[in-house]
PDB file of N, CA and C in Angstrom:
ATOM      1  N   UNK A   1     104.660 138.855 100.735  1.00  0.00           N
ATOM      2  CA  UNK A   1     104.172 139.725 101.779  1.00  0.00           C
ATOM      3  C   UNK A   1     105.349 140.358 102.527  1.00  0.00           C
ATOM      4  N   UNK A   2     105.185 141.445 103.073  1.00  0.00           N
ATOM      5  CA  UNK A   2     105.901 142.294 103.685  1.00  0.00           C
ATOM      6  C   UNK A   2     105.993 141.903 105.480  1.00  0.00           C
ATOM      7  N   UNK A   3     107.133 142.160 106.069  1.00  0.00           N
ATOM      8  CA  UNK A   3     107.079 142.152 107.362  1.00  0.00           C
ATOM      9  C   UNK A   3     107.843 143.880 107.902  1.00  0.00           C
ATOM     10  N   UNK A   4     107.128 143.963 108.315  1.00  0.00           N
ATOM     11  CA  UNK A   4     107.561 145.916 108.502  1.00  0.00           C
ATOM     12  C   UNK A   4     107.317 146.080 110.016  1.00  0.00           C
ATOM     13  N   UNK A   5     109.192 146.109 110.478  1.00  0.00           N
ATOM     14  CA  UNK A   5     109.478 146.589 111.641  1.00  0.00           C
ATOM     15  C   UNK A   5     108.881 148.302 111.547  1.00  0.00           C
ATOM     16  N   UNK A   6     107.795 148.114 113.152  1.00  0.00           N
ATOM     17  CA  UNK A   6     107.525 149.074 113.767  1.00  0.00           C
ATOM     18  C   UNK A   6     108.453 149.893 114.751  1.00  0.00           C
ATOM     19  N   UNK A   7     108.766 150.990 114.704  1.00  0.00           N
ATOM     20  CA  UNK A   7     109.882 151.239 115.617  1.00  0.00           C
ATOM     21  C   UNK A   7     109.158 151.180 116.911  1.00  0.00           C
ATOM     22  N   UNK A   8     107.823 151.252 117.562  1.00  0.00           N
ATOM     23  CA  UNK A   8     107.576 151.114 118.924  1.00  0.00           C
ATOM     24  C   UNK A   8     106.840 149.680 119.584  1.00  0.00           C
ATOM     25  N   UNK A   9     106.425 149.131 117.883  1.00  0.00           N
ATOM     26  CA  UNK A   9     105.865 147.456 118.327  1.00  0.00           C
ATOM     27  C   UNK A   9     106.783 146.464 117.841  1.00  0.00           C
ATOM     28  N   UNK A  10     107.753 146.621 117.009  1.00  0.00           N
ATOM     29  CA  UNK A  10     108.651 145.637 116.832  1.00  0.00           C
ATOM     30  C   UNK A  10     108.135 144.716 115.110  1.00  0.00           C
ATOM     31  N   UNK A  11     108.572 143.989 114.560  1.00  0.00           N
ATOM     32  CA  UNK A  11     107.813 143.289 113.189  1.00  0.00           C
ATOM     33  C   UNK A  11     106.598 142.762 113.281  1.00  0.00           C
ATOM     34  N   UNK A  12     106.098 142.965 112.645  1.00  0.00           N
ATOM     35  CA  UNK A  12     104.589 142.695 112.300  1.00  0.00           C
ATOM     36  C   UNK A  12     104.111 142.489 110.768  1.00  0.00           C
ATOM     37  N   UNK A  13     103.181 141.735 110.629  1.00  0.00           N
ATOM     38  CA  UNK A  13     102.834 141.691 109.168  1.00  0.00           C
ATOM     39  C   UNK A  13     102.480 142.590 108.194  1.00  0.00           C
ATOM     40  N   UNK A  14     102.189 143.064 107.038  1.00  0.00           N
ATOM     41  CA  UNK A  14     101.911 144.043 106.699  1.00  0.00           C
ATOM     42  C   UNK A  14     100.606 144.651 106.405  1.00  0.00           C
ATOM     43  N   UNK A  15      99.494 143.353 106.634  1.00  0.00           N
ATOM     44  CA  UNK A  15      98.483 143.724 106.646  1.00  0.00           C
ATOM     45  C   UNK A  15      98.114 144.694 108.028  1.00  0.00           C
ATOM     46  N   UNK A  16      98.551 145.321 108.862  1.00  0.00           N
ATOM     47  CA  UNK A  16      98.814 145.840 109.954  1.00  0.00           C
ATOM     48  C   UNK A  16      98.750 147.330 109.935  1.00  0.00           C
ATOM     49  N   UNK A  17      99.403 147.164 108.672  1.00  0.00           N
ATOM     50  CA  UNK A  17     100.046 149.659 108.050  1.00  0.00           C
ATOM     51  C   UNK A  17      98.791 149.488 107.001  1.00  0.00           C
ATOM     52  N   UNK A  18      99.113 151.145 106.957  1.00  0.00           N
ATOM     53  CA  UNK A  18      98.348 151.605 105.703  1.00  0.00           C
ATOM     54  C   UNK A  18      99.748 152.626 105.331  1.00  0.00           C
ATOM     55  N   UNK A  19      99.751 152.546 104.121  1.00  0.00           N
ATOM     56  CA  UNK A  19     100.527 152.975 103.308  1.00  0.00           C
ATOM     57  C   UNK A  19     100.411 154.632 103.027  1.00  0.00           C
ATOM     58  N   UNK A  20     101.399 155.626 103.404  1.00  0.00           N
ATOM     59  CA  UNK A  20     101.223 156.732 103.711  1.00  0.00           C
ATOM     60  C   UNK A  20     101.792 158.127 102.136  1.00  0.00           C
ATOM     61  N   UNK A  21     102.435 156.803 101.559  1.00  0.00           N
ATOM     62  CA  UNK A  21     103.260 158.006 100.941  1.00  0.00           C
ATOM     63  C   UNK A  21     104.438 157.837 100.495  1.00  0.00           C
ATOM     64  N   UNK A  22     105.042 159.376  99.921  1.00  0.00           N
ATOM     65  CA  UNK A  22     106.401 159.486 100.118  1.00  0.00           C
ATOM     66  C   UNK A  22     106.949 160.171 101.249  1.00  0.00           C
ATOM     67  N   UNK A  23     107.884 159.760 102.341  1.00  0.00           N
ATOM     68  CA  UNK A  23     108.558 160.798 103.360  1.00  0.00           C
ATOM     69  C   UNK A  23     109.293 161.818 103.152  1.00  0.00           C
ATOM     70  N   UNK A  24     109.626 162.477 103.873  1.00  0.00           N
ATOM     71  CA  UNK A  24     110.075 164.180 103.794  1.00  0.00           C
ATOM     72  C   UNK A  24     109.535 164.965 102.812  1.00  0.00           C
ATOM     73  N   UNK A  25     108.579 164.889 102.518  1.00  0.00           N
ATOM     74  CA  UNK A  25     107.892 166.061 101.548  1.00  0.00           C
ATOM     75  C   UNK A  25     107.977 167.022 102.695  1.00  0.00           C
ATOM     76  N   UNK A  26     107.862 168.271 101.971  1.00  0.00           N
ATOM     77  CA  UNK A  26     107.894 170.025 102.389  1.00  0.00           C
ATOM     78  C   UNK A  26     105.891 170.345 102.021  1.00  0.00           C
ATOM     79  N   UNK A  27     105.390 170.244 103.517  1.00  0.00           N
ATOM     80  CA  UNK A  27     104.344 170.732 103.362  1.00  0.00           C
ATOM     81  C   UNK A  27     104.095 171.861 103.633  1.00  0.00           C
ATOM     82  N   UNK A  28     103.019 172.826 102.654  1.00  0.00           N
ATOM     83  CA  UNK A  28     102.501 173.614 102.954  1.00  0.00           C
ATOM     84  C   UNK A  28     101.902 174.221 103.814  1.00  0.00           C
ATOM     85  N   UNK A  29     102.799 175.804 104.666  1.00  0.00           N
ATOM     86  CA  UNK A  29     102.296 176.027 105.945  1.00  0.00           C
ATOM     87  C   UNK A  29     100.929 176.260 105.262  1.00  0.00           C
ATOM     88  N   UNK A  30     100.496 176.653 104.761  1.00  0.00           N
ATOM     89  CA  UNK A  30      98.894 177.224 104.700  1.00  0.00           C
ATOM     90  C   UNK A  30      98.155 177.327 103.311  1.00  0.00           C
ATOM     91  N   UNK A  31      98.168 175.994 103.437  1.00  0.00           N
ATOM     92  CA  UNK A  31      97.223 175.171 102.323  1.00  0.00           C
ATOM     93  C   UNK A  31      96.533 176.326 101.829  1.00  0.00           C
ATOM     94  N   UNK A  32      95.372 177.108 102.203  1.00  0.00           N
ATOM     95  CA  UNK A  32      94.487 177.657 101.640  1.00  0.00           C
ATOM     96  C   UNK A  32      95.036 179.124 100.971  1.00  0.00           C
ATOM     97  N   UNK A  33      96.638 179.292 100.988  1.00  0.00           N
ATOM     98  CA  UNK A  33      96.817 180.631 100.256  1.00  0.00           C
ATOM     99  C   UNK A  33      97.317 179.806  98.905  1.00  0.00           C
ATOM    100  N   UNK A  34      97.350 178.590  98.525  1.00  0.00           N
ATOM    101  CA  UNK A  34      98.043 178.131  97.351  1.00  0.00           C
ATOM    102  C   UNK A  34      97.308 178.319  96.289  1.00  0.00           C
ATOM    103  N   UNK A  35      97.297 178.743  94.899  1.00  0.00           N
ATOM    104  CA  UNK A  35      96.979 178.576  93.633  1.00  0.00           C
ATOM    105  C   UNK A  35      96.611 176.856  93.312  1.00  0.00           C
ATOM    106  N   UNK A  36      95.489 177.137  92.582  1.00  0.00           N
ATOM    107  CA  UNK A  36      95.210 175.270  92.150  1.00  0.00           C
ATOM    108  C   UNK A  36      96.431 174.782  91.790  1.00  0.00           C
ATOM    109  N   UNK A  37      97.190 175.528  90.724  1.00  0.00           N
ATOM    110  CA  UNK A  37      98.238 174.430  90.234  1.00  0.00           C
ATOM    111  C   UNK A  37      99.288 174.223  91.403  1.00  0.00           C
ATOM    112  N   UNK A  38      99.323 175.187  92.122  1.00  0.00           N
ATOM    113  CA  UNK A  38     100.429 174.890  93.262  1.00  0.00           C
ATOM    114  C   UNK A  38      99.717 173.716  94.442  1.00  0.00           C
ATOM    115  N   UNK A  39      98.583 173.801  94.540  1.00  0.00           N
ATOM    116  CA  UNK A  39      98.032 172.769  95.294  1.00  0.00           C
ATOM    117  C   UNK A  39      98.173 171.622  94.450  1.00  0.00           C
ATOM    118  N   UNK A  40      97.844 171.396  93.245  1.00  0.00           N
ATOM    119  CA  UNK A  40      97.920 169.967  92.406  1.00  0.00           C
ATOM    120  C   UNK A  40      99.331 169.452  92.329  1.00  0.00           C
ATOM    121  N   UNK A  41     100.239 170.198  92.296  1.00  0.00           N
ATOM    122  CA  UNK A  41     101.540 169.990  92.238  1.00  0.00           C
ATOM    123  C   UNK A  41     101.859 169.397  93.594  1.00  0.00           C
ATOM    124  N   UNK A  42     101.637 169.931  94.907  1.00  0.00           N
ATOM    125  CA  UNK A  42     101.571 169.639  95.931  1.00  0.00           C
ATOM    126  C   UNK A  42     100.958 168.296  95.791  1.00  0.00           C
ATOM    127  N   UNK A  43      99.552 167.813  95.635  1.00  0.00           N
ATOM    128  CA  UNK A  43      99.177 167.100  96.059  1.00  0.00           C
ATOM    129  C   UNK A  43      99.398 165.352  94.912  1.00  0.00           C
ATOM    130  N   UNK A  44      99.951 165.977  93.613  1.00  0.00           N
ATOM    131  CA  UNK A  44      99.684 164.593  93.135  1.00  0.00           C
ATOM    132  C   UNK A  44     101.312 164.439  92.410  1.00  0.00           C
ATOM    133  N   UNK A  45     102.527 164.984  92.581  1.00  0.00           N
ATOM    134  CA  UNK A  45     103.331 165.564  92.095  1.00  0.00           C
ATOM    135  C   UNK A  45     104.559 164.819  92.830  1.00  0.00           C
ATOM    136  N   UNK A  46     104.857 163.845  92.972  1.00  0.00           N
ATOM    137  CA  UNK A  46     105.698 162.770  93.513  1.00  0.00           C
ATOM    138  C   UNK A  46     106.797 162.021  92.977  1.00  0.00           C
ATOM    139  N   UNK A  47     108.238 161.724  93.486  1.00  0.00           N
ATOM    140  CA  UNK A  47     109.322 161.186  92.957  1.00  0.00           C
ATOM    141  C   UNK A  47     108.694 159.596  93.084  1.00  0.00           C
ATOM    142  N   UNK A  48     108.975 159.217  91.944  1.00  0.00           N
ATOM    143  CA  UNK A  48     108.666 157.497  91.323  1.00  0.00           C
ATOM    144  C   UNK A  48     110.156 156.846  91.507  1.00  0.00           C
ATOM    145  N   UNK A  49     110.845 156.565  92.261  1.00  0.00           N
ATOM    146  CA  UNK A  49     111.679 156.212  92.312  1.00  0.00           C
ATOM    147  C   UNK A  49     111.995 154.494  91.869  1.00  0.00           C
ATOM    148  N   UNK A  50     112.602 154.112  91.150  1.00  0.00           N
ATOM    149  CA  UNK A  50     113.138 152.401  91.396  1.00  0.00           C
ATOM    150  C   UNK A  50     114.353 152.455  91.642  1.00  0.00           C
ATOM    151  N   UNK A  51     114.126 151.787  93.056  1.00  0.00           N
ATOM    152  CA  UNK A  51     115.291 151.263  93.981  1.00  0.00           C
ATOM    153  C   UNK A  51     114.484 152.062  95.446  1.00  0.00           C
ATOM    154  N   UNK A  52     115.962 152.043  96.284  1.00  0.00           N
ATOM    155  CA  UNK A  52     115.262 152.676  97.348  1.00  0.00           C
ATOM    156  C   UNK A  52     115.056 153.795  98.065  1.00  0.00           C
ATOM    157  N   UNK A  53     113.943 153.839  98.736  1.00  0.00           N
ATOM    158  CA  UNK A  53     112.945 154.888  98.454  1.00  0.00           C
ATOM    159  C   UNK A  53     112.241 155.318  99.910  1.00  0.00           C
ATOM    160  N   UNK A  54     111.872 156.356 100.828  1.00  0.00           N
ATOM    161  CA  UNK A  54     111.783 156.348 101.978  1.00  0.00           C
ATOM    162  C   UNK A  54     110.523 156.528 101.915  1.00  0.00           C
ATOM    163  N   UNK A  55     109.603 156.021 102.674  1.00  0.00           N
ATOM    164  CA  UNK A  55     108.105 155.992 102.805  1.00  0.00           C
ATOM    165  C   UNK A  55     107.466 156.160 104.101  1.00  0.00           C
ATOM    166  N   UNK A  56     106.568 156.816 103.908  1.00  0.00           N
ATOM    167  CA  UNK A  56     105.843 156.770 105.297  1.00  0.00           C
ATOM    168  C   UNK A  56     104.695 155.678 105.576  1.00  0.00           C
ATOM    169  N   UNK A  57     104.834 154.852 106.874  1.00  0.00           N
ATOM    170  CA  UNK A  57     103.368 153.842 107.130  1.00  0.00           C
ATOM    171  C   UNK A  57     103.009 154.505 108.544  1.00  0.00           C
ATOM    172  N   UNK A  58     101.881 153.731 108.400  1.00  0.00           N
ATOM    173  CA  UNK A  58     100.842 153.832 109.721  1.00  0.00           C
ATOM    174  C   UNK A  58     100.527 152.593 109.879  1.00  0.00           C
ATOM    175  N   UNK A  59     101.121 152.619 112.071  1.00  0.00           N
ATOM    176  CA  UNK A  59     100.708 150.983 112.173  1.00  0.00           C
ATOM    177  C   UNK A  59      99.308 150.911 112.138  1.00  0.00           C
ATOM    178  N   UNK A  60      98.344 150.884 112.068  1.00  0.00           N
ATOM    179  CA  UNK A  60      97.254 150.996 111.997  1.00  0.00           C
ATOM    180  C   UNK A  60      96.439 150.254 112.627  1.00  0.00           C
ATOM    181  N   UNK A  61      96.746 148.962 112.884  1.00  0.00           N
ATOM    182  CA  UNK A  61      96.433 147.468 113.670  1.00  0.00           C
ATOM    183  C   UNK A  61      97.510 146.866 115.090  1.00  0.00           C
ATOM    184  N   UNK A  62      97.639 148.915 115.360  1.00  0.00           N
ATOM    185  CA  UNK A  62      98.937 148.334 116.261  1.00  0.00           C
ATOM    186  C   UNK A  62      98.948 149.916 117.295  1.00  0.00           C
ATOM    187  N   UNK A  63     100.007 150.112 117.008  1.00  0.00           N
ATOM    188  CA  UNK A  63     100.156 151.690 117.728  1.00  0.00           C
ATOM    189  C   UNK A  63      99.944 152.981 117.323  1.00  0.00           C
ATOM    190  N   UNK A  64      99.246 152.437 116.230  1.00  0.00           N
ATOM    191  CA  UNK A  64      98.837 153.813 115.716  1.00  0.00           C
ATOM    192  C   UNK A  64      99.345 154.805 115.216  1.00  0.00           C
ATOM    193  N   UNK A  65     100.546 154.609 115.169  1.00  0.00           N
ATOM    194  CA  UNK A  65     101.392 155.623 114.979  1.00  0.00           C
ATOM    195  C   UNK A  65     102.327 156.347 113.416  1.00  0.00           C
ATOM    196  N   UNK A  66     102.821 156.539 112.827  1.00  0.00           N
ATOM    197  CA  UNK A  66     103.205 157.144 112.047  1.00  0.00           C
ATOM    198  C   UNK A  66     104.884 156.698 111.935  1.00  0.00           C
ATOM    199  N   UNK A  67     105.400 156.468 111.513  1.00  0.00           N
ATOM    200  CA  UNK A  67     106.600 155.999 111.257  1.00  0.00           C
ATOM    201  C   UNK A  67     107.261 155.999 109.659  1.00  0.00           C
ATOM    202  N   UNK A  68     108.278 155.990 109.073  1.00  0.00           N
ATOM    203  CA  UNK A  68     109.325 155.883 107.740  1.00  0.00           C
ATOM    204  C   UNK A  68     109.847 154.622 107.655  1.00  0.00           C
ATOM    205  N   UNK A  69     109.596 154.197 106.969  1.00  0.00           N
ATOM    206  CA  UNK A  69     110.415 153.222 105.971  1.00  0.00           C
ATOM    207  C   UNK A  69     111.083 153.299 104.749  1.00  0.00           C
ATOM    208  N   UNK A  70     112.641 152.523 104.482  1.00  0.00           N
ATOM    209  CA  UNK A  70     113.800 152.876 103.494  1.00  0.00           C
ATOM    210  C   UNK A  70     112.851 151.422 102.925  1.00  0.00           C
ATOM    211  N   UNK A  71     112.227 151.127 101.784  1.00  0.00           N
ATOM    212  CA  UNK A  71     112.409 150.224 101.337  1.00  0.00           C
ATOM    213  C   UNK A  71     112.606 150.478  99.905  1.00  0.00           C
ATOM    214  N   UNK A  72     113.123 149.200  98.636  1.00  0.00           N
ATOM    215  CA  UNK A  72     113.823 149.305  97.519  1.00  0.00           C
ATOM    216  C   UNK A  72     112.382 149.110  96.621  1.00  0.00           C
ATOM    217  N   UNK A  73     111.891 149.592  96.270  1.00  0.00           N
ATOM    218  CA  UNK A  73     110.685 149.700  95.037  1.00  0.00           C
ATOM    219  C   UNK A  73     110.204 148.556  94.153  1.00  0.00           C
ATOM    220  N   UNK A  74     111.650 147.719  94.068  1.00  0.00           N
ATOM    221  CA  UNK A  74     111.698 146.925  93.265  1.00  0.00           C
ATOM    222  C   UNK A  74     111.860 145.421  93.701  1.00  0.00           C
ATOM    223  N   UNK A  75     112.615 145.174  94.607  1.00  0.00           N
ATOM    224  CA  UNK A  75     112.939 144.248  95.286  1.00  0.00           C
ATOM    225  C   UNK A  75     111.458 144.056  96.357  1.00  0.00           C
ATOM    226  N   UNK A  76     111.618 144.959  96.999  1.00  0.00           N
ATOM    227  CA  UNK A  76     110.690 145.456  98.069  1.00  0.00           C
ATOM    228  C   UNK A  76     111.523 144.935  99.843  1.00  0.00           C
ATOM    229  N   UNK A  77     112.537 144.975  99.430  1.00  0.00           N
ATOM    230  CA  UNK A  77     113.356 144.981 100.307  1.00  0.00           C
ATOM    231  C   UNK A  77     113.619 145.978 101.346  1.00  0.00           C
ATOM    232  N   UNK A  78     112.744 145.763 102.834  1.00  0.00           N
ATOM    233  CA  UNK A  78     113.124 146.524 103.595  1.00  0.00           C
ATOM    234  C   UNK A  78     114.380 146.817 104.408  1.00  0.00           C
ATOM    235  N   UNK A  79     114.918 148.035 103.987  1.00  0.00           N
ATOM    236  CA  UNK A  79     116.245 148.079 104.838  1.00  0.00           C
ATOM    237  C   UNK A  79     116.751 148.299 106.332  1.00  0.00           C
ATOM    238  N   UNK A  80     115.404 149.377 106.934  1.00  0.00           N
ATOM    239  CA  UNK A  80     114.659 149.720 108.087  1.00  0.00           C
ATOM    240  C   UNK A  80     113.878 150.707 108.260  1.00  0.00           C
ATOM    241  N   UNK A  81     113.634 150.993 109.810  1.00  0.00           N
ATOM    242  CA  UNK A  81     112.057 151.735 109.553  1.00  0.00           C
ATOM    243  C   UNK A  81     112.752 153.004 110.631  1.00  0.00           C
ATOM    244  N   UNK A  82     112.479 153.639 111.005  1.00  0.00           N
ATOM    245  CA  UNK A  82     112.424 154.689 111.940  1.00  0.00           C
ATOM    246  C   UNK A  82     111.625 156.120 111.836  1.00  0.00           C
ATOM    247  N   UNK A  83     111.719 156.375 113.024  1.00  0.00           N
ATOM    248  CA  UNK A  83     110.535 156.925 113.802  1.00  0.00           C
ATOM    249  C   UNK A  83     110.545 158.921 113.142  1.00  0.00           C
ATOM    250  N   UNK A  84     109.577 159.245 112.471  1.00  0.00           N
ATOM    251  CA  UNK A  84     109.267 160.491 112.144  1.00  0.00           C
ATOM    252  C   UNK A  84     110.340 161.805 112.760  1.00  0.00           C
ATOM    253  N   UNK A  85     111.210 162.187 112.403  1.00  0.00           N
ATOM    254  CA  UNK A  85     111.961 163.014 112.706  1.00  0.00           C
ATOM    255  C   UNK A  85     113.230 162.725 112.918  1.00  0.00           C
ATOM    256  N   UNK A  86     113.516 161.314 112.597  1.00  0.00           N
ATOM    257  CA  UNK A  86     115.011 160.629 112.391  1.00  0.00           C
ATOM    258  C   UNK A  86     115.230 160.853 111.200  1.00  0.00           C
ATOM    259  N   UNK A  87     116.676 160.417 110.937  1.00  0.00           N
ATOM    260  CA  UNK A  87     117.436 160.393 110.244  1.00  0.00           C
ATOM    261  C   UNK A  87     117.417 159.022 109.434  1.00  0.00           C
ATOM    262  N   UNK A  88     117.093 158.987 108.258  1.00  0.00           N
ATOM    263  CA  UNK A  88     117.184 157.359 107.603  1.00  0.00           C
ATOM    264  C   UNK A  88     118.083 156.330 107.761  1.00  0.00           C
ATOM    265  N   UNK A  89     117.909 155.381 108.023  1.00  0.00           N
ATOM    266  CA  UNK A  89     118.981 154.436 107.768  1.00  0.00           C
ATOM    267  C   UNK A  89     120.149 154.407 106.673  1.00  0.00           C
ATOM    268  N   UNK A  90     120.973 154.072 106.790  1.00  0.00           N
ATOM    269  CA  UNK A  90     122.112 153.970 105.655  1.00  0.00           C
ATOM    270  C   UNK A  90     121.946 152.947 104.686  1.00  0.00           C
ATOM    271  N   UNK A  91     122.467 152.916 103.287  1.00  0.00           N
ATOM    272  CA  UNK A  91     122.177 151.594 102.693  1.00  0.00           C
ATOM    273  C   UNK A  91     123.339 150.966 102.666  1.00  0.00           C
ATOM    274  N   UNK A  92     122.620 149.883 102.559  1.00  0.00           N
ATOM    275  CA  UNK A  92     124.477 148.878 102.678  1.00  0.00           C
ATOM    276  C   UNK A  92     125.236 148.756 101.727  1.00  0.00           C
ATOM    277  N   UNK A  93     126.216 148.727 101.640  1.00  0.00           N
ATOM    278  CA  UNK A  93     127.405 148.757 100.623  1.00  0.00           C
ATOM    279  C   UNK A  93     126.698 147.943  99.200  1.00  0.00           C
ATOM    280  N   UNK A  94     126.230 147.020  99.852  1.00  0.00           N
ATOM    281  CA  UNK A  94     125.507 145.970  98.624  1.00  0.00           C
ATOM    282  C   UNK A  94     124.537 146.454  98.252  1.00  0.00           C
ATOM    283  N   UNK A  95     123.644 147.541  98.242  1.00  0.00           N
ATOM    284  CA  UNK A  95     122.412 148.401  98.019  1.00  0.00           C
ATOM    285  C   UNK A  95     122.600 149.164  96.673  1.00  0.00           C
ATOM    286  N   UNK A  96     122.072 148.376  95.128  1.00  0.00           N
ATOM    287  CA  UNK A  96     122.564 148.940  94.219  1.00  0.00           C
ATOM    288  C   UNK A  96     121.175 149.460  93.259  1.00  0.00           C
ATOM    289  N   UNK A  97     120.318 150.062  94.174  1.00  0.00           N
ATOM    290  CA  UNK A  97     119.446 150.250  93.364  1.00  0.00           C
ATOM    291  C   UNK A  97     119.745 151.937  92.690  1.00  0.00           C
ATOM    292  N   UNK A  98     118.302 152.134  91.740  1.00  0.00           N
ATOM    293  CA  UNK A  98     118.694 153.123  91.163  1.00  0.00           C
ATOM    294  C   UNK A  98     117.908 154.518  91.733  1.00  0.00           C
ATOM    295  N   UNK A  99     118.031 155.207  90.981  1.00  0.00           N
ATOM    296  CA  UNK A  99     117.209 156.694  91.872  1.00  0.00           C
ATOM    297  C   UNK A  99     116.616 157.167  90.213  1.00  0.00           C
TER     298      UNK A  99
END
């Protein structure tokens, strides 16, 4: 099981988030001028990364809020979490996953 620091409630279990994604995707200002394939591409069209990988959660059982997480795909090693419009954490020298 996962323990996933919230940046405004602090660690919590993981039954807590709902699982959002991948972070920094480039969304579409205006969904409804896209072509199907440009919407499908948009919508199901995602980097599979093993190693680590930035994600978006929602505390969901908490503050509600929206937040990023660096964790490693494989390990499932969280490195840290921060708050929607930051800058990711760094990985540590010892961080040898792959992309």
């Amino acid at each position: 099981m996962l323990n996933i620091d919230c940046p405004w409630c602090g660690k919590r279990h993981e039954t807590e988030f709902r699982y959002g994604g991948e972070a920094h995707i480039a969304r579409p200002e205006d969904p409804a001028k896209l072509e199907d394939t440009e919407w499908a591409e948009f919508l199901f069209m995602r980097t599979n990364t093993k190693g680590y990988f930035a994600e978006r959660w929602l505390h969901s059982h908490g503050c509600r809020r929206w937040f990023n997480v660096f964790r490693n795909t494989v390990t499932h090693e969280i490195v840290g979490s921060y708050k929607m419009g930051e800058k990711p954490p760094k990985l540590p020298k010892s961080a040898g996953g792959t992309k």
